[in-house]
C-alpha atoms as a PDB file:
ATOM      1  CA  UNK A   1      -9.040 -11.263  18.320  1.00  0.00           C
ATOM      2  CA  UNK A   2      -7.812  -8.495  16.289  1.00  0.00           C
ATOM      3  CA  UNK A   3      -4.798 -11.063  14.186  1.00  0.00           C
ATOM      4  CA  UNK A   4      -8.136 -12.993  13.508  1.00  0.00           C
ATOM      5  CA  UNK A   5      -9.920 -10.223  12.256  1.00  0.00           C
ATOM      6  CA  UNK A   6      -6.729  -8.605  10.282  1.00  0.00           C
ATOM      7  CA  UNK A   7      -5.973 -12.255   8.937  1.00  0.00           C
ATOM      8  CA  UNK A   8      -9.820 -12.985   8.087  1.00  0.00           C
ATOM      9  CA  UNK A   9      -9.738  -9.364   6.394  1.00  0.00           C
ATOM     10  CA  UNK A  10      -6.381 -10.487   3.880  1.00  0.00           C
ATOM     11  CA  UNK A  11      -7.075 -13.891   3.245  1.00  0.00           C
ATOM     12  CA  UNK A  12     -10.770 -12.854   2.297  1.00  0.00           C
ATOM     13  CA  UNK A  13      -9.534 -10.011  -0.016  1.00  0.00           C
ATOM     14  CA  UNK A  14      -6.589 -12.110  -1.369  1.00  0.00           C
ATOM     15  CA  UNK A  15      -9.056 -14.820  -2.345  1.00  0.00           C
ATOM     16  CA  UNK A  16     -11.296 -12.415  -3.849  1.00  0.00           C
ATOM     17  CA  UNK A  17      -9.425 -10.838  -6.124  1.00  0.00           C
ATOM     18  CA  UNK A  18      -7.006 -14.114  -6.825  1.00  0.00           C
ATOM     19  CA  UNK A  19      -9.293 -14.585 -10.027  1.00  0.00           C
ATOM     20  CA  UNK A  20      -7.263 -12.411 -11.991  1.00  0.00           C
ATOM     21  CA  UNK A  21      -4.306 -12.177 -14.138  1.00  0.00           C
ATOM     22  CA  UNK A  22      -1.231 -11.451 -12.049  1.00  0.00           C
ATOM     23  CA  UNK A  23       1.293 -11.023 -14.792  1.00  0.00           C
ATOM     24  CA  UNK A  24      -0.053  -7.946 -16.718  1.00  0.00           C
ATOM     25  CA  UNK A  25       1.632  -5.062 -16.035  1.00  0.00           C
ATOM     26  CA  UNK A  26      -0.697  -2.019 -16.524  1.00  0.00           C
ATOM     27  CA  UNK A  27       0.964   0.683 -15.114  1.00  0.00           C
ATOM     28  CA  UNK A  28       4.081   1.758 -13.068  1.00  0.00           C
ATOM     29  CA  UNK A  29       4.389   3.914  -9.999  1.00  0.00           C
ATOM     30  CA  UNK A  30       6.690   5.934  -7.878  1.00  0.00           C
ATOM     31  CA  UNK A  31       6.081   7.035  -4.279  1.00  0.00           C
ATOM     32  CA  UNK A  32       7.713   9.237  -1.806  1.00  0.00           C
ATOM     33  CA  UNK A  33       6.504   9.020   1.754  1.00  0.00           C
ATOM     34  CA  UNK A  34       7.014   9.964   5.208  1.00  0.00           C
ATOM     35  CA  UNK A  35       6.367   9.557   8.812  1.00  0.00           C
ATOM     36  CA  UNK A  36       7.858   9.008  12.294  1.00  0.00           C
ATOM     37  CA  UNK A  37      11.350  10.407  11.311  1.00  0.00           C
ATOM     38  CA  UNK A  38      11.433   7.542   8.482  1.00  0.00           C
ATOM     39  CA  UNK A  39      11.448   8.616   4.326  1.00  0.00           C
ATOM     40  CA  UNK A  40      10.310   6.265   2.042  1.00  0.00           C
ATOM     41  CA  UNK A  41      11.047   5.504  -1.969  1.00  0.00           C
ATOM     42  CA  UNK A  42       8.584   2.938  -3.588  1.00  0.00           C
ATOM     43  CA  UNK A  43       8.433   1.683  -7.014  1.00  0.00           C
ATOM     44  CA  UNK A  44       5.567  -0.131  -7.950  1.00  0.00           C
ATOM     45  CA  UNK A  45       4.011  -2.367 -10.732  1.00  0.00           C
ATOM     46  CA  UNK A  46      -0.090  -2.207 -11.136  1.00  0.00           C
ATOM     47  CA  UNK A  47      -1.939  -5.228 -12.449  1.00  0.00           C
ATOM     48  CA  UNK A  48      -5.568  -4.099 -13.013  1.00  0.00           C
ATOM     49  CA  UNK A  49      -8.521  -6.347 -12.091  1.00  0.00           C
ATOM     50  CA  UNK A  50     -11.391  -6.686 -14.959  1.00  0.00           C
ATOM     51  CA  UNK A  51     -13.753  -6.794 -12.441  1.00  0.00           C
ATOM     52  CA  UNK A  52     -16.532  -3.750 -12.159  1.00  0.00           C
ATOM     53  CA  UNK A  53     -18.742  -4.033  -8.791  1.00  0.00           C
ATOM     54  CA  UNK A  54     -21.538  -1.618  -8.101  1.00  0.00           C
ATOM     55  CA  UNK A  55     -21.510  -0.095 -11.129  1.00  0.00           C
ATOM     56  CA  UNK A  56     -24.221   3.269 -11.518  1.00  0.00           C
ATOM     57  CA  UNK A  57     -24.287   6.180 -13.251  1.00  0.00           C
ATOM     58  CA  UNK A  58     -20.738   5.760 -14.817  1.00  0.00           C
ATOM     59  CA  UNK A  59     -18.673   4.787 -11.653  1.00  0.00           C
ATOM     60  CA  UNK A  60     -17.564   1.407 -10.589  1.00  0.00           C
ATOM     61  CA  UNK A  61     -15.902  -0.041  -8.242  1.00  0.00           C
ATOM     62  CA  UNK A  62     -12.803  -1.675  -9.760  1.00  0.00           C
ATOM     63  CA  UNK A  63      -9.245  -2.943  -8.597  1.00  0.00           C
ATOM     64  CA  UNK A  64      -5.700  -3.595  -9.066  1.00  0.00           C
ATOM     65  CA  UNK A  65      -2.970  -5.885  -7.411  1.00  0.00           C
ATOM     66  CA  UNK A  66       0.029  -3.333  -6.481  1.00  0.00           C
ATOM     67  CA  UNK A  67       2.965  -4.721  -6.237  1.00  0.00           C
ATOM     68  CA  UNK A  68       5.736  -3.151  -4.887  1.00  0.00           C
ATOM     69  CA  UNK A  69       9.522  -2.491  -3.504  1.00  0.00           C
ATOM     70  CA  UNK A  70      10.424   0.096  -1.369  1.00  0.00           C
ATOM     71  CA  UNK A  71      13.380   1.493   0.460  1.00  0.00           C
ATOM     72  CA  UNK A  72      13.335   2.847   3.826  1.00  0.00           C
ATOM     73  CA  UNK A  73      15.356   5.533   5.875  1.00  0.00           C
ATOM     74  CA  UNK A  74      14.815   6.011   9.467  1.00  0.00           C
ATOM     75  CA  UNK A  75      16.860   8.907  10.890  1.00  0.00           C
ATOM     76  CA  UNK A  76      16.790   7.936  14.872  1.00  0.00           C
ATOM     77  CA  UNK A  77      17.762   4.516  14.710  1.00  0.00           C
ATOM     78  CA  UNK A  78      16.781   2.984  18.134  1.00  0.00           C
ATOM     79  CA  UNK A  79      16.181   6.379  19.541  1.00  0.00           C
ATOM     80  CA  UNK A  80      20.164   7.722  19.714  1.00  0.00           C
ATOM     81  CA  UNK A  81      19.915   9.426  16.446  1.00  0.00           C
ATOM     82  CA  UNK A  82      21.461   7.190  13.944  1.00  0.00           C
ATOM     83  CA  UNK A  83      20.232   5.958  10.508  1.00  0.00           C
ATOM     84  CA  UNK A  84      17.941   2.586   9.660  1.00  0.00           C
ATOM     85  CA  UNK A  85      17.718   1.248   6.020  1.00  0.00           C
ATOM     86  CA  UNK A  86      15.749  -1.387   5.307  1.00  0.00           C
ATOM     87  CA  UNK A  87      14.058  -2.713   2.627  1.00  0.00           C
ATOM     88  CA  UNK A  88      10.453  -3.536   2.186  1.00  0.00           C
ATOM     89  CA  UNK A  89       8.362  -5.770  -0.754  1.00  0.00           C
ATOM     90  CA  UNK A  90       5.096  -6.202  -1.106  1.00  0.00           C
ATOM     91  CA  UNK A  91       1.716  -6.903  -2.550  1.00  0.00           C
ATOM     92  CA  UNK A  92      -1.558  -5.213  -2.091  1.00  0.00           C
ATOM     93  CA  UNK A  93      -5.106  -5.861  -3.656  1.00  0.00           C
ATOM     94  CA  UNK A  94      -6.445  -2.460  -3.652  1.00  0.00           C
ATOM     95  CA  UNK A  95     -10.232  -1.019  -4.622  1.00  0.00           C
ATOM     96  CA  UNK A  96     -10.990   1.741  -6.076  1.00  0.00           C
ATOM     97  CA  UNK A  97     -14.236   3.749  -6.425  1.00  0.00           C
ATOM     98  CA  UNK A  98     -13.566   5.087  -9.987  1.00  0.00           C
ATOM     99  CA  UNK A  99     -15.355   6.760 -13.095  1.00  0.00           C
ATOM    100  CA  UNK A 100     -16.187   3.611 -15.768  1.00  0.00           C
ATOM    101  CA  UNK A 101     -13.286   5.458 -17.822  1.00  0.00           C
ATOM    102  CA  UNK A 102     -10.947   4.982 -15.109  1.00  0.00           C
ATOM    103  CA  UNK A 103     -10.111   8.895 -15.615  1.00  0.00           C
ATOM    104  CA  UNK A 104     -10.824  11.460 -13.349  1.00  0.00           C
ATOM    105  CA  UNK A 105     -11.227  11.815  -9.723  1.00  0.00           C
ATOM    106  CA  UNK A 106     -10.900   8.413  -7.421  1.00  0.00           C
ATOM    107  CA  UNK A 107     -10.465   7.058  -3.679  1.00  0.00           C
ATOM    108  CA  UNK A 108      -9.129   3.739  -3.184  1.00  0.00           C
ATOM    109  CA  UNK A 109      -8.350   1.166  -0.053  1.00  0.00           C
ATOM    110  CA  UNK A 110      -6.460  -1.816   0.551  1.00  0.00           C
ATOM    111  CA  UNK A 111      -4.614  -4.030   2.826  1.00  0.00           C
ATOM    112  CA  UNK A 112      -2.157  -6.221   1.689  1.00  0.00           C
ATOM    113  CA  UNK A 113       1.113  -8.075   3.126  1.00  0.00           C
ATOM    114  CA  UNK A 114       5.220  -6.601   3.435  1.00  0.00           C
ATOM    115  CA  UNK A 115       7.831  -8.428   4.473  1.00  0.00           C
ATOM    116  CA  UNK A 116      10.713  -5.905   5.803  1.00  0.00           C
ATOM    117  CA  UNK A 117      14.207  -6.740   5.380  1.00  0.00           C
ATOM    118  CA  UNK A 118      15.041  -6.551   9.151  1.00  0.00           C
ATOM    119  CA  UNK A 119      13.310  -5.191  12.081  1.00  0.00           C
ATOM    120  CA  UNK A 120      11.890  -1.700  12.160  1.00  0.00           C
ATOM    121  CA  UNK A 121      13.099   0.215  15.067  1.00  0.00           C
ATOM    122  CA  UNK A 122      13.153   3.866  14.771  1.00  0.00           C
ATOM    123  CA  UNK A 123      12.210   6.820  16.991  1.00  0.00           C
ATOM    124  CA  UNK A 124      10.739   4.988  20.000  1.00  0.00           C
ATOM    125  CA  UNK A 125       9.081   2.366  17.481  1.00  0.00           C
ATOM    126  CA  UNK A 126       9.950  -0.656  17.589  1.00  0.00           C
ATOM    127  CA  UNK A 127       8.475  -3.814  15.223  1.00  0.00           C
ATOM    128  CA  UNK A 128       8.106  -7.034  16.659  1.00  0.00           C
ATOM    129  CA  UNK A 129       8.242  -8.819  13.134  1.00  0.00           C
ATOM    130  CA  UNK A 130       9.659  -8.429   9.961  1.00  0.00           C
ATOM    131  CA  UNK A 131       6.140  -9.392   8.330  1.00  0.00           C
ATOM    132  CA  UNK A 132       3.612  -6.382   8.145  1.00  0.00           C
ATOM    133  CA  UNK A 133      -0.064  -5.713   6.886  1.00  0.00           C
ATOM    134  CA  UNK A 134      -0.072  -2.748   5.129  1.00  0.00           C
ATOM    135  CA  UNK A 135      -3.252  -0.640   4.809  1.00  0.00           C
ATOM    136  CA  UNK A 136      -4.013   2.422   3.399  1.00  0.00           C
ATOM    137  CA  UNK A 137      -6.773   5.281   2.076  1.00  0.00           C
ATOM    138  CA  UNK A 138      -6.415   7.540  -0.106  1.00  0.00           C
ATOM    139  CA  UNK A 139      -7.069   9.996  -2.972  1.00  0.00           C
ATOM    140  CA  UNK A 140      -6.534  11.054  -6.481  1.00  0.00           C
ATOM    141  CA  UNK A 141      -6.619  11.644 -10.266  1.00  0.00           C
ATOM    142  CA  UNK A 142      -6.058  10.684 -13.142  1.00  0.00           C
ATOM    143  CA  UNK A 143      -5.682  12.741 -16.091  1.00  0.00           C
ATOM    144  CA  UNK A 144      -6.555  11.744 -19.538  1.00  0.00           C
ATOM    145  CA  UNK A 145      -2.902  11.042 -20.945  1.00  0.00           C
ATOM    146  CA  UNK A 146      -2.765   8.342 -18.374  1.00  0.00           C
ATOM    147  CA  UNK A 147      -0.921   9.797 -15.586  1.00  0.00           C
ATOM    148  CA  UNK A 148      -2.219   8.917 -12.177  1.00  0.00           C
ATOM    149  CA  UNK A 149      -1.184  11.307  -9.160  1.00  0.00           C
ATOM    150  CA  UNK A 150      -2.735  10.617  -5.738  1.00  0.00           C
ATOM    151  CA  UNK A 151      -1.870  11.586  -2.120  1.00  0.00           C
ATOM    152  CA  UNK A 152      -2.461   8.203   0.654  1.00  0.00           C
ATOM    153  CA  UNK A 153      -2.333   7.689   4.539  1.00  0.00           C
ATOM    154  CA  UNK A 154      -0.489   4.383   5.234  1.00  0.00           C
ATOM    155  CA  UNK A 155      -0.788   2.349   7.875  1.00  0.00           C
ATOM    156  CA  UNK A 156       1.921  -0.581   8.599  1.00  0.00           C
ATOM    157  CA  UNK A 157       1.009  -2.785  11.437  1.00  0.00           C
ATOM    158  CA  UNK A 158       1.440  -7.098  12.318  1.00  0.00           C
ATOM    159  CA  UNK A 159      -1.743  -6.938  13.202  1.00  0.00           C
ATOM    160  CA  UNK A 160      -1.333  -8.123  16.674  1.00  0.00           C
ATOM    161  CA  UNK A 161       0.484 -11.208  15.763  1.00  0.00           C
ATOM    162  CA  UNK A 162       3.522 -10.356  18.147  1.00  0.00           C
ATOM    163  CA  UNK A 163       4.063  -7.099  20.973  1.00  0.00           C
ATOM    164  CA  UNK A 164       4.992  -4.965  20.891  1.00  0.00           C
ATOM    165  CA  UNK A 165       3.125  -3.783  17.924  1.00  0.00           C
ATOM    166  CA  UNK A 166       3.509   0.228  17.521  1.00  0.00           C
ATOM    167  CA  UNK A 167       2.627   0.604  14.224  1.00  0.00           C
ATOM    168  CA  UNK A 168       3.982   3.551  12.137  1.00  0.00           C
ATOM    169  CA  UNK A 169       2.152   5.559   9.753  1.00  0.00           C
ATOM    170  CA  UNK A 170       3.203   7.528   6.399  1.00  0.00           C
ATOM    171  CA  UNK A 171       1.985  10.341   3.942  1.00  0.00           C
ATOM    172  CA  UNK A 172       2.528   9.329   0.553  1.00  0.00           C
ATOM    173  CA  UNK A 173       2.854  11.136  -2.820  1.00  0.00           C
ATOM    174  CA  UNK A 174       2.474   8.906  -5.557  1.00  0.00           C
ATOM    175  CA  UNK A 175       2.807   9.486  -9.485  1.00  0.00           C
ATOM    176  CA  UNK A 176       2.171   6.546 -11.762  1.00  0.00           C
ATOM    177  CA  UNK A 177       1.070   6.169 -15.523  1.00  0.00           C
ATOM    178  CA  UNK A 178      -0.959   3.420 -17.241  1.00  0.00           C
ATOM    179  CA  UNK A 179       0.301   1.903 -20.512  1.00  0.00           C
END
């Protein structure tokens, strides 16, 4: 029940937002996270969506495909206390409740889909699959020379598709700017 929902959830979202350009680049980002003994470097590219929903009283709610690569460091590598790299790529539609300027304060969501190098087993967590949803929440600003700072929660998960399924979760610090 819950791969059904997760899956109904992506392939809805994906085929929502597939409407719009996926080659321009509108901005670039760079991410530091952490979480269950595991860092995290991300670079992303940002295609924004020309889509406004709910617009009223000069906020919207817009979007952006996120697409990224990231490199991952666990420091208790199957629980004895060794190291884990792996790398991760992937591609999220996200939403954002914004200001019609697309400056200022903002809180986005999204779920999209990461395919891991190799397996992720670190600090009693151990991933079933290389293929992950990735979801997160999160909060930020951006100022009005274009640079976009924001703190998430992320949530990586297969969504029940194979056990065991731990799931790990991150704090991220991201800093990006719009061209």
């Amino acid at each position: 029940m819950r791969l059904r929902i997760s899956s109904l959830i992506a392939i809805a979202v994906t085929a929502m937002c597939a409407s719009t350009p996926v080659l321009a680049v509108d901005s670039a980002s760079l991410e530091f996270a952490t979480g269950n003994k595991t860092k995290m470097l991300r670079a992303g590219l940002q295609s924004n969506w020309d889509n406004q929903w709910f617009s009223s009283n000069g906020t919207h709610v817009g979007g952006y495909w996120d697409y990224i690569l990231a490199e991952w460091r666990g420091n208790n590598f199957q629980g004895k206390g060794g190291t884990q790299n792996l790398t991760d790529i992937g591609v999220t539609p996200v939403f954002r409740f914004q200001n019609d300027s697309k400056k200022g304060f903002y809180g986005e969501a999204g779920i999209g889909l990461h395919m891991l190098s190799e397996i992720y087993d670190n600090n009693s967590r151990h991933f079933s699959t290389n293929f992950q949803f990735g979801d997160h929440i999160g909060v930020g600003y951006v100022t009005k020379d274009g640079w976009d700072l924001s703190f998430k929660i992320q949530h990586y998960s297969n969504g029940g598709i194979k056990h065991p399924n731990p799931g790990v979760n991150f704090a991220v610090l991201k800093a990006g700017y719009a061209f």
